[in-house]
PDB file of N, CA and C in Angstrom:
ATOM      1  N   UNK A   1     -96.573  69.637-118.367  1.00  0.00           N
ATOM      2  CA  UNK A   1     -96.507  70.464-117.179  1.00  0.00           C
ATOM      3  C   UNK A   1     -95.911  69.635-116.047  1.00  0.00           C
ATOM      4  N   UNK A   2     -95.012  70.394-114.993  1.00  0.00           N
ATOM      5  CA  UNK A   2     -94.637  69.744-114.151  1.00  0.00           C
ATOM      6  C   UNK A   2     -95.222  70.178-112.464  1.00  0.00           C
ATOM      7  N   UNK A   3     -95.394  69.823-111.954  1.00  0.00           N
ATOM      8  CA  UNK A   3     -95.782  70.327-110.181  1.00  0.00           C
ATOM      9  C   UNK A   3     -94.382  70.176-109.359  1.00  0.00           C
ATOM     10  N   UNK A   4     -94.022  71.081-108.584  1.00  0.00           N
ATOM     11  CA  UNK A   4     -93.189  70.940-107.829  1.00  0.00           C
ATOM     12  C   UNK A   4     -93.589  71.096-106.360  1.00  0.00           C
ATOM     13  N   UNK A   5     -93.433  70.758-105.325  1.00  0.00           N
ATOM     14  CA  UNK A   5     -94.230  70.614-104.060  1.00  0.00           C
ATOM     15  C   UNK A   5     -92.617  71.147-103.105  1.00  0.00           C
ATOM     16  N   UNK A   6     -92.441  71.768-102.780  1.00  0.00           N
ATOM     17  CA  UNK A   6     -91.575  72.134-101.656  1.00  0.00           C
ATOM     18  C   UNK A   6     -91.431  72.225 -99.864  1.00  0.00           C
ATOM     19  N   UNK A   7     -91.195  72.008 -99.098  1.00  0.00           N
ATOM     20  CA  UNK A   7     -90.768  71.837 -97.683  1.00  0.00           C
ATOM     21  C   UNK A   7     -90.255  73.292 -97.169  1.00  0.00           C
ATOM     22  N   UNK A   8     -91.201  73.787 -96.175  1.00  0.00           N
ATOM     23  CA  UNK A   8     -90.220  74.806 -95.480  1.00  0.00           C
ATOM     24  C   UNK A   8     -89.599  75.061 -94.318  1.00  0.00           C
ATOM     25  N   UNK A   9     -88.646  74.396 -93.587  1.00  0.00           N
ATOM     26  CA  UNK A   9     -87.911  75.085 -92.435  1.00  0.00           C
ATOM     27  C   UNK A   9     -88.116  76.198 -91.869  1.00  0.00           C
ATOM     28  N   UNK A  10     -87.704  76.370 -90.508  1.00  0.00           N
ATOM     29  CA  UNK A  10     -87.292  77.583 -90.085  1.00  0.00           C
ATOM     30  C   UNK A  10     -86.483  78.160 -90.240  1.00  0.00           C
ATOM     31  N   UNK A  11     -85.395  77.626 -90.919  1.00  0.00           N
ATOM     32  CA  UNK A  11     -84.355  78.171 -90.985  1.00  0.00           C
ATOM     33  C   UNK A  11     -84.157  79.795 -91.649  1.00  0.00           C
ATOM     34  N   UNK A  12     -83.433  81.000 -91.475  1.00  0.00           N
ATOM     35  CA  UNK A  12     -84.276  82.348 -92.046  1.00  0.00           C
ATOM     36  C   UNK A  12     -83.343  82.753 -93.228  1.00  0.00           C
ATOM     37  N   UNK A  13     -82.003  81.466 -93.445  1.00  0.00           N
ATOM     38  CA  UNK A  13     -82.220  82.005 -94.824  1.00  0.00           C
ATOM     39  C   UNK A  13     -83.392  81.550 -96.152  1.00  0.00           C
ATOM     40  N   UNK A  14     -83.772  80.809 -95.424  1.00  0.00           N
ATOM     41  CA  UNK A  14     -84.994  80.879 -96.828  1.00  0.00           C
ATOM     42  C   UNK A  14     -85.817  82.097 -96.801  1.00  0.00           C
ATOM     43  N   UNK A  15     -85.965  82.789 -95.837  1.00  0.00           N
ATOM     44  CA  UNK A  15     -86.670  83.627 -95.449  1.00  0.00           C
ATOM     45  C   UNK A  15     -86.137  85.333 -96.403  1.00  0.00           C
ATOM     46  N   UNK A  16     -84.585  85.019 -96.709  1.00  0.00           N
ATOM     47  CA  UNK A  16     -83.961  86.186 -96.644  1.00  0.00           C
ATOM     48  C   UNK A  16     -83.739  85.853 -98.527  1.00  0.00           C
ATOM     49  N   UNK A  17     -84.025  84.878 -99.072  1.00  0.00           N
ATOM     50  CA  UNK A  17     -83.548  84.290-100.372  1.00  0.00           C
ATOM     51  C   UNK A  17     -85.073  84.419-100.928  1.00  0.00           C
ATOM     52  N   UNK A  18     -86.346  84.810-100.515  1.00  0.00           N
ATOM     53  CA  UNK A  18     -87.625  84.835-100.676  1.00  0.00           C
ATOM     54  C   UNK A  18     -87.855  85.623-101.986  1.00  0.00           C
ATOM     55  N   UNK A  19     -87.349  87.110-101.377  1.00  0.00           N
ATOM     56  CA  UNK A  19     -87.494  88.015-102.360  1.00  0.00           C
ATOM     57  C   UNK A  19     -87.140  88.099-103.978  1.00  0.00           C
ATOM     58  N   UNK A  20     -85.829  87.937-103.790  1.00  0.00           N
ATOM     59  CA  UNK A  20     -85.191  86.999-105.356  1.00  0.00           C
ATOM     60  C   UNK A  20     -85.645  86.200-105.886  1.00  0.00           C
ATOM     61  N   UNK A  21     -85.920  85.114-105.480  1.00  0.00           N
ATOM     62  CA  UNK A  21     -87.282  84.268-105.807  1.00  0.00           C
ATOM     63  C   UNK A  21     -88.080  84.487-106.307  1.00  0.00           C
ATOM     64  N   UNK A  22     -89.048  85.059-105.476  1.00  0.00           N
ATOM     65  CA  UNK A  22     -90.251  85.520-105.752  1.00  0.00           C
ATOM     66  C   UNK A  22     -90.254  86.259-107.012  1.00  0.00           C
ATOM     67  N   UNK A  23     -89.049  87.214-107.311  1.00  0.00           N
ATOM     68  CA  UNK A  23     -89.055  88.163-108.862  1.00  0.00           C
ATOM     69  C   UNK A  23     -88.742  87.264-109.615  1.00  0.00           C
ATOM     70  N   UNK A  24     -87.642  85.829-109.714  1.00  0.00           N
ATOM     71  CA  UNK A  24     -87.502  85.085-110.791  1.00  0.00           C
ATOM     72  C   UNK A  24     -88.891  84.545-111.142  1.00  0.00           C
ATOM     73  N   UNK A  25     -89.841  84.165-110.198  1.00  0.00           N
ATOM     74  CA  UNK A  25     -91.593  83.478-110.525  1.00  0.00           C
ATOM     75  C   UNK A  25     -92.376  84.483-111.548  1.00  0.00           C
ATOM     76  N   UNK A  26     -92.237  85.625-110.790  1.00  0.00           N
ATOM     77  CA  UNK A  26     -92.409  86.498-111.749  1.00  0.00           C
ATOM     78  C   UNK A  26     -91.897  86.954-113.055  1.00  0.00           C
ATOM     79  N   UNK A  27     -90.965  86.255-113.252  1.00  0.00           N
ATOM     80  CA  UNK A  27     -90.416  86.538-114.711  1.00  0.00           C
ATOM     81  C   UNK A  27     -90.537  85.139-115.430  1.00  0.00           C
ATOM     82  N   UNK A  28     -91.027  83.968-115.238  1.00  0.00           N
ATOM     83  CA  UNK A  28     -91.110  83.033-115.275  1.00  0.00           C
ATOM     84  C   UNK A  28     -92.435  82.919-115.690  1.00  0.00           C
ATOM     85  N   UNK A  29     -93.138  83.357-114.731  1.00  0.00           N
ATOM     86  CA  UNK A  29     -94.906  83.457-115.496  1.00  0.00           C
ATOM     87  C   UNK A  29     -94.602  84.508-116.752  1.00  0.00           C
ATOM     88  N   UNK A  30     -94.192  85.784-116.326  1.00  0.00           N
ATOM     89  CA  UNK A  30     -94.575  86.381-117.588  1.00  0.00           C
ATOM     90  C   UNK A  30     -93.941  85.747-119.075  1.00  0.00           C
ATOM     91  N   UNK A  31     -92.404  84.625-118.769  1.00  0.00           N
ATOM     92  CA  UNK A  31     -92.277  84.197-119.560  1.00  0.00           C
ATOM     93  C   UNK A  31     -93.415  82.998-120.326  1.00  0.00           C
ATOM     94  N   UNK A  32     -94.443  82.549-119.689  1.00  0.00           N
ATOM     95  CA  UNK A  32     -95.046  81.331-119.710  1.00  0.00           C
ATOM     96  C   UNK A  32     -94.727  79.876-119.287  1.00  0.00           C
ATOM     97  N   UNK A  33     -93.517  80.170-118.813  1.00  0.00           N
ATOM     98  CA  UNK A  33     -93.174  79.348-117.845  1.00  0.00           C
ATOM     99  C   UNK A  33     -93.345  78.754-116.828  1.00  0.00           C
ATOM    100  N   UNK A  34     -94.327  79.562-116.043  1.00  0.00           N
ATOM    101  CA  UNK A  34     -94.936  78.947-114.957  1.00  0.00           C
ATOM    102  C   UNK A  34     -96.453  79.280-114.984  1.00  0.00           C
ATOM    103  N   UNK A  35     -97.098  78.662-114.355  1.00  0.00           N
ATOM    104  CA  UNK A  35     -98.638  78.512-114.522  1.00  0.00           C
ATOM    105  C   UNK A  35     -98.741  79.010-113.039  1.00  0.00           C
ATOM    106  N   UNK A  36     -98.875  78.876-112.669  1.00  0.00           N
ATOM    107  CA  UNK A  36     -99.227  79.096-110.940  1.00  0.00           C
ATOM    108  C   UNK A  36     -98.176  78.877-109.890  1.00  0.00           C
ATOM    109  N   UNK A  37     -97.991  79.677-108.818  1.00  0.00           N
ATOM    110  CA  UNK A  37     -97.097  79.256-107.709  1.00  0.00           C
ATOM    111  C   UNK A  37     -97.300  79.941-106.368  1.00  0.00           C
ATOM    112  N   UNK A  38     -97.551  79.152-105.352  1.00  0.00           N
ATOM    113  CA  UNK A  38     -97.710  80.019-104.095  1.00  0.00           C
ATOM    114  C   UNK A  38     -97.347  78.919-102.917  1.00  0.00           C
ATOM    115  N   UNK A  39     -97.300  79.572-101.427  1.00  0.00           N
ATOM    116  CA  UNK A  39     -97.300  78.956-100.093  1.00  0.00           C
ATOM    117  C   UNK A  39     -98.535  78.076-100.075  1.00  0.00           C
ATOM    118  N   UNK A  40     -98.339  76.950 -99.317  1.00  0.00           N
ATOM    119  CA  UNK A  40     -99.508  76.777 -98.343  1.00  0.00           C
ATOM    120  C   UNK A  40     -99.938  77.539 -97.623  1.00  0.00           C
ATOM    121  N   UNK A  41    -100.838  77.468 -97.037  1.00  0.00           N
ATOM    122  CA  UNK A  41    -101.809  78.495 -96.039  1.00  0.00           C
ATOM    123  C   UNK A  41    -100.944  78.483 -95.134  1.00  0.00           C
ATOM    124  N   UNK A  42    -100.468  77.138 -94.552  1.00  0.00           N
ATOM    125  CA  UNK A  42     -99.928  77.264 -93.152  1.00  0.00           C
ATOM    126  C   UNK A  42     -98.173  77.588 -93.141  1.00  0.00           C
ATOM    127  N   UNK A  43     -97.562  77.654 -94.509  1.00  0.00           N
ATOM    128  CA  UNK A  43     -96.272  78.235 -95.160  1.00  0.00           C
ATOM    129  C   UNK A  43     -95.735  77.002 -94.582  1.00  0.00           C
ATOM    130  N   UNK A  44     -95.786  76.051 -94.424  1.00  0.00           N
ATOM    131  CA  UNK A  44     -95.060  74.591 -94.219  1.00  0.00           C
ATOM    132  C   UNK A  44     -94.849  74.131 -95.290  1.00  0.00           C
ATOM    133  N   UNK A  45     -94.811  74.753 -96.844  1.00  0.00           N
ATOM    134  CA  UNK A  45     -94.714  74.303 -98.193  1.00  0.00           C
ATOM    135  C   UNK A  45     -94.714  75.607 -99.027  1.00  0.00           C
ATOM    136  N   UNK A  46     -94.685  74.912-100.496  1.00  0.00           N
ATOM    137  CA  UNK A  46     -95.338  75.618-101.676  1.00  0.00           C
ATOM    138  C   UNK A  46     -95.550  75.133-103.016  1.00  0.00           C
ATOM    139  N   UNK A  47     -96.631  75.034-103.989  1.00  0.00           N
ATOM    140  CA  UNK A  47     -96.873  74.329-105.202  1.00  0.00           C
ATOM    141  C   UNK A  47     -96.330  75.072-106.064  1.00  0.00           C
ATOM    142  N   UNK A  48     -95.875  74.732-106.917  1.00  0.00           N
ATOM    143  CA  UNK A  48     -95.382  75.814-107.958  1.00  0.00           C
ATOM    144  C   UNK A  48     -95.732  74.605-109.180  1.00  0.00           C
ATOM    145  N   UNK A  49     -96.459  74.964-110.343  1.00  0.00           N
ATOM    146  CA  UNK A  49     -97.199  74.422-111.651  1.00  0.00           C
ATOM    147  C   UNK A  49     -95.950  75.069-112.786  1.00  0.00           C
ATOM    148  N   UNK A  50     -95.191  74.139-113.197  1.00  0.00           N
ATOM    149  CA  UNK A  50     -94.552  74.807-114.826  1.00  0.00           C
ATOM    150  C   UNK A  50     -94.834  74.250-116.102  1.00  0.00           C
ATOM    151  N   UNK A  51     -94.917  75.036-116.968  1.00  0.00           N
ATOM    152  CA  UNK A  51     -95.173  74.885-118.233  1.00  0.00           C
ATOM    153  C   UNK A  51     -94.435  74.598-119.058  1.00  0.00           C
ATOM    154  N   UNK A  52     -93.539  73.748-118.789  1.00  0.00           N
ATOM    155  CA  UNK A  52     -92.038  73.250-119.838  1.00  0.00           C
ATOM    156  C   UNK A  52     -92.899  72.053-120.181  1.00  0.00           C
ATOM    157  N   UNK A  53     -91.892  71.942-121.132  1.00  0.00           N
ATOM    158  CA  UNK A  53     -91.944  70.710-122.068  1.00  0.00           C
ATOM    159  C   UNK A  53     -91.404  69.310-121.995  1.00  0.00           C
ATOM    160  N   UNK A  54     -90.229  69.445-120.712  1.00  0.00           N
ATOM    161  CA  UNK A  54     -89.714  68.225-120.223  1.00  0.00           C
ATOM    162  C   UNK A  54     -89.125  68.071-118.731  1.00  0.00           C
ATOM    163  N   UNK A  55     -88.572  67.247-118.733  1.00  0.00           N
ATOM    164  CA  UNK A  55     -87.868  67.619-116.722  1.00  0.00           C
ATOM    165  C   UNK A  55     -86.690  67.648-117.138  1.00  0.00           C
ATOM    166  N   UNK A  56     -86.234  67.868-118.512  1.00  0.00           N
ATOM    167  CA  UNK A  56     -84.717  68.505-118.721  1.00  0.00           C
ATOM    168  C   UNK A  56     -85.083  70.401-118.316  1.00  0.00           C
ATOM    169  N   UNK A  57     -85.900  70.562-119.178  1.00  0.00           N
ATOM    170  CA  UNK A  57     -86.085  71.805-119.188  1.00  0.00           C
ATOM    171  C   UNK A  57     -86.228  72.535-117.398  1.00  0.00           C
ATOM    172  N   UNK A  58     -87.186  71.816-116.319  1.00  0.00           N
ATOM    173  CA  UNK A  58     -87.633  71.788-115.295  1.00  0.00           C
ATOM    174  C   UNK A  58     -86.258  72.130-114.147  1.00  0.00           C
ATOM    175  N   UNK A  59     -85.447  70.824-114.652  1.00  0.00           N
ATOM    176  CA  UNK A  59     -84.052  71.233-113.981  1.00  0.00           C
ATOM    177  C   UNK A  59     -83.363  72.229-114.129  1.00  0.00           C
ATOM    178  N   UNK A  60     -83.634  72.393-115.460  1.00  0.00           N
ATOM    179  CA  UNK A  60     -82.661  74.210-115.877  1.00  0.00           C
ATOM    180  C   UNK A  60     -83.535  74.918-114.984  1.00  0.00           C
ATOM    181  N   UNK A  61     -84.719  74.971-115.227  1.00  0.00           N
ATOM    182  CA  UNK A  61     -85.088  76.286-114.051  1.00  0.00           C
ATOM    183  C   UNK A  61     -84.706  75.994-113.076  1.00  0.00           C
ATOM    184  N   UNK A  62     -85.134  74.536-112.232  1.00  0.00           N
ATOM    185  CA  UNK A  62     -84.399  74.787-110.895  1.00  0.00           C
ATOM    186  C   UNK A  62     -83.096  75.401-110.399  1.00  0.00           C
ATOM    187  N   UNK A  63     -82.063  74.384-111.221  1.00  0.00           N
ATOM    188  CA  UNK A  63     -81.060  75.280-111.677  1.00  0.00           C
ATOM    189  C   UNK A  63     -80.136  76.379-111.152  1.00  0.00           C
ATOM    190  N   UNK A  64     -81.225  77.627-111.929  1.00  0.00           N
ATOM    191  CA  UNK A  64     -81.306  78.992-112.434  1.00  0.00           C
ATOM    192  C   UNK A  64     -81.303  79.374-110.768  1.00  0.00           C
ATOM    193  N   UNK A  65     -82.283  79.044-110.233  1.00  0.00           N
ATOM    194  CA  UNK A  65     -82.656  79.609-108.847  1.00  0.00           C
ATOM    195  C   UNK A  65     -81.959  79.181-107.822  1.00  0.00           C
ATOM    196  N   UNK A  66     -80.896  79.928-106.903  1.00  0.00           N
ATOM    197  CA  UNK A  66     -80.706  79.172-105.573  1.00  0.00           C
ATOM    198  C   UNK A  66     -81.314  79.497-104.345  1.00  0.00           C
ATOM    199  N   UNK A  67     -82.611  79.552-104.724  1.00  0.00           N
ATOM    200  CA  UNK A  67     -83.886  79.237-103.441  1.00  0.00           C
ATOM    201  C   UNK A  67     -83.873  78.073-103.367  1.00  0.00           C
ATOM    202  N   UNK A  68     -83.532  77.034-104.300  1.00  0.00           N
ATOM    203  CA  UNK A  68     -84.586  75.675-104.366  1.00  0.00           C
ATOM    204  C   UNK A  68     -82.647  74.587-103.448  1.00  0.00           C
ATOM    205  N   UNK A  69     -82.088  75.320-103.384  1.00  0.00           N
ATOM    206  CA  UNK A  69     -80.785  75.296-102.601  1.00  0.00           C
ATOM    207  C   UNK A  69     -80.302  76.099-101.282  1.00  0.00           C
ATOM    208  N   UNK A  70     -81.401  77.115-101.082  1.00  0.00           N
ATOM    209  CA  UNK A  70     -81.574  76.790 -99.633  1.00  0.00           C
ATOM    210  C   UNK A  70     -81.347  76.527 -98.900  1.00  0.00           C
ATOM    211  N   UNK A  71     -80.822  76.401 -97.065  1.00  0.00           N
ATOM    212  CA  UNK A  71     -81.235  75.788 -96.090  1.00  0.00           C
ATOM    213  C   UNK A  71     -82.376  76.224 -95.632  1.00  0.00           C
ATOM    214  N   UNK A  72     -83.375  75.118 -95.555  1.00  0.00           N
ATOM    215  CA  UNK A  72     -84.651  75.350 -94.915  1.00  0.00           C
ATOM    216  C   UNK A  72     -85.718  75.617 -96.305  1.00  0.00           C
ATOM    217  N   UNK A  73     -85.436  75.410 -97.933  1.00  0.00           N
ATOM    218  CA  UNK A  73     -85.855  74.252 -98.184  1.00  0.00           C
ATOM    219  C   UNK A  73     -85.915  72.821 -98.856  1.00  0.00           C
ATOM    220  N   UNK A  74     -86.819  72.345 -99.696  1.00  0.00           N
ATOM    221  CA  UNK A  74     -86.564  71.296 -99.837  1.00  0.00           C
ATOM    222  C   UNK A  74     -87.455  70.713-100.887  1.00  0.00           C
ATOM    223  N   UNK A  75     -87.213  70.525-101.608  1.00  0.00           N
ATOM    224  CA  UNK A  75     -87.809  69.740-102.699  1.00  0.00           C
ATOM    225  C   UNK A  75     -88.051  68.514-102.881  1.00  0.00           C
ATOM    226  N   UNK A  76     -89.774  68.052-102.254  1.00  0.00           N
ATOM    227  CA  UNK A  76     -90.124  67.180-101.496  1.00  0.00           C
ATOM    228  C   UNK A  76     -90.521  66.231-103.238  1.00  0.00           C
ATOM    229  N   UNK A  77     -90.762  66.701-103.758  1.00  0.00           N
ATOM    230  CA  UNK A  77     -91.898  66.125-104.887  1.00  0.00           C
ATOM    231  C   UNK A  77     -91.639  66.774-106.091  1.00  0.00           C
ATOM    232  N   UNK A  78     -91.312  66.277-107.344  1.00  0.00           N
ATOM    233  CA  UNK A  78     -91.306  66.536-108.895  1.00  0.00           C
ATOM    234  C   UNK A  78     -92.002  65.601-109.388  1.00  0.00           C
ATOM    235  N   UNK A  79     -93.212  66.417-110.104  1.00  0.00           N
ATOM    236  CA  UNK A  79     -94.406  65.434-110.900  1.00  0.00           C
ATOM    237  C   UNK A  79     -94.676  65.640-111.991  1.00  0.00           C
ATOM    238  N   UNK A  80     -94.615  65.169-113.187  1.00  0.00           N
ATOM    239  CA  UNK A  80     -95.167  65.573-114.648  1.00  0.00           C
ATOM    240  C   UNK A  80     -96.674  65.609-114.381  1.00  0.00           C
ATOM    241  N   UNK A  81     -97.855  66.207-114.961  1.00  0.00           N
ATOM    242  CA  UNK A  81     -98.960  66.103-114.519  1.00  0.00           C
ATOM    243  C   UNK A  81     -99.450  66.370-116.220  1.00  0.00           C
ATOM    244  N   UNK A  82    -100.938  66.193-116.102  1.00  0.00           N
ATOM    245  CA  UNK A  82    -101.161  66.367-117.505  1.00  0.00           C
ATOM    246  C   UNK A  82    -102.749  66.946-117.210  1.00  0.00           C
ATOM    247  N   UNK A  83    -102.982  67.826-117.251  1.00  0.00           N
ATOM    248  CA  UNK A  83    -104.280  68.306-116.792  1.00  0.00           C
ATOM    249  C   UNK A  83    -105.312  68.085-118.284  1.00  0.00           C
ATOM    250  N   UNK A  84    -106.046  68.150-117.503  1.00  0.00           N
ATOM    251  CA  UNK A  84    -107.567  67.804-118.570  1.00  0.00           C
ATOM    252  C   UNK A  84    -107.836  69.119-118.824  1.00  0.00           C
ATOM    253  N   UNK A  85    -108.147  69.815-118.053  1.00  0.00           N
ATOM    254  CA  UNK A  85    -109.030  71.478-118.603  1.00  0.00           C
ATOM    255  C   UNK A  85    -107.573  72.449-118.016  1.00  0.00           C
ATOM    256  N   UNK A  86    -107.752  73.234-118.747  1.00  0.00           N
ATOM    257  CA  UNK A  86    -106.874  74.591-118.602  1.00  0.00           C
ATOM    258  C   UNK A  86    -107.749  75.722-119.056  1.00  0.00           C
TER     259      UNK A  86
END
C-alpha cells in the first residue's frame, strides 16, 4: 500500500479539476485500488491510501489523473506503508 499526502492552494483551478477527480477515486475504490481518500478538515491537504502493488503501479495512477498536475496542488509526500490490521 502506498499513502499519498497532498498540498492545497488557492489557486481555483484545483477547485474546478475537483469533480473529475473525485469520479476517477471513485472508480478506483470500486476498482480496489484505493483504500481510503479524503481532505483534511481544514482542506489545506488530502490522504489518499492505495492498494497497488508497487510505486510503478502508483505512478500510473498518478499519471492517469491531471488533478495531481494542477496549479494549486501538490504532492507533498509518497509513502509505501505496510499496515498491521486491515
Amino acid at each position: 500500500m502506498f499513502i499519498l499526502e497532498l498540498s492545497f492552494g488557492a489557486e481555483p483551478d484545483r477547485l474546478a479539476a475537483r469533480p473529475a477527480h473525485r469520479e476517477r477515486l471513485q472508480a478506483l475504490h470500486q476498482e480496489g485500488r484505493l483504500a481510503m481518500a479524503g481532505p483534511l478538515s481544514d482542506d489545506s491537504g488530502a490522504l489518499l491510501i492505495f492498494d497497488v502493488p508497487d510505486a510503478e503501479a502508483l505512478a500510473a495512477v498518478i499519471a492517469e489523473d491531471p488533478y495531481y498536475r494542477t496549479p494549486g496542488v501538490t504532492i507533498v509526500s509518497q509513502r509505501e506503508w505496510s499496515p498491521i490490521v486491515r
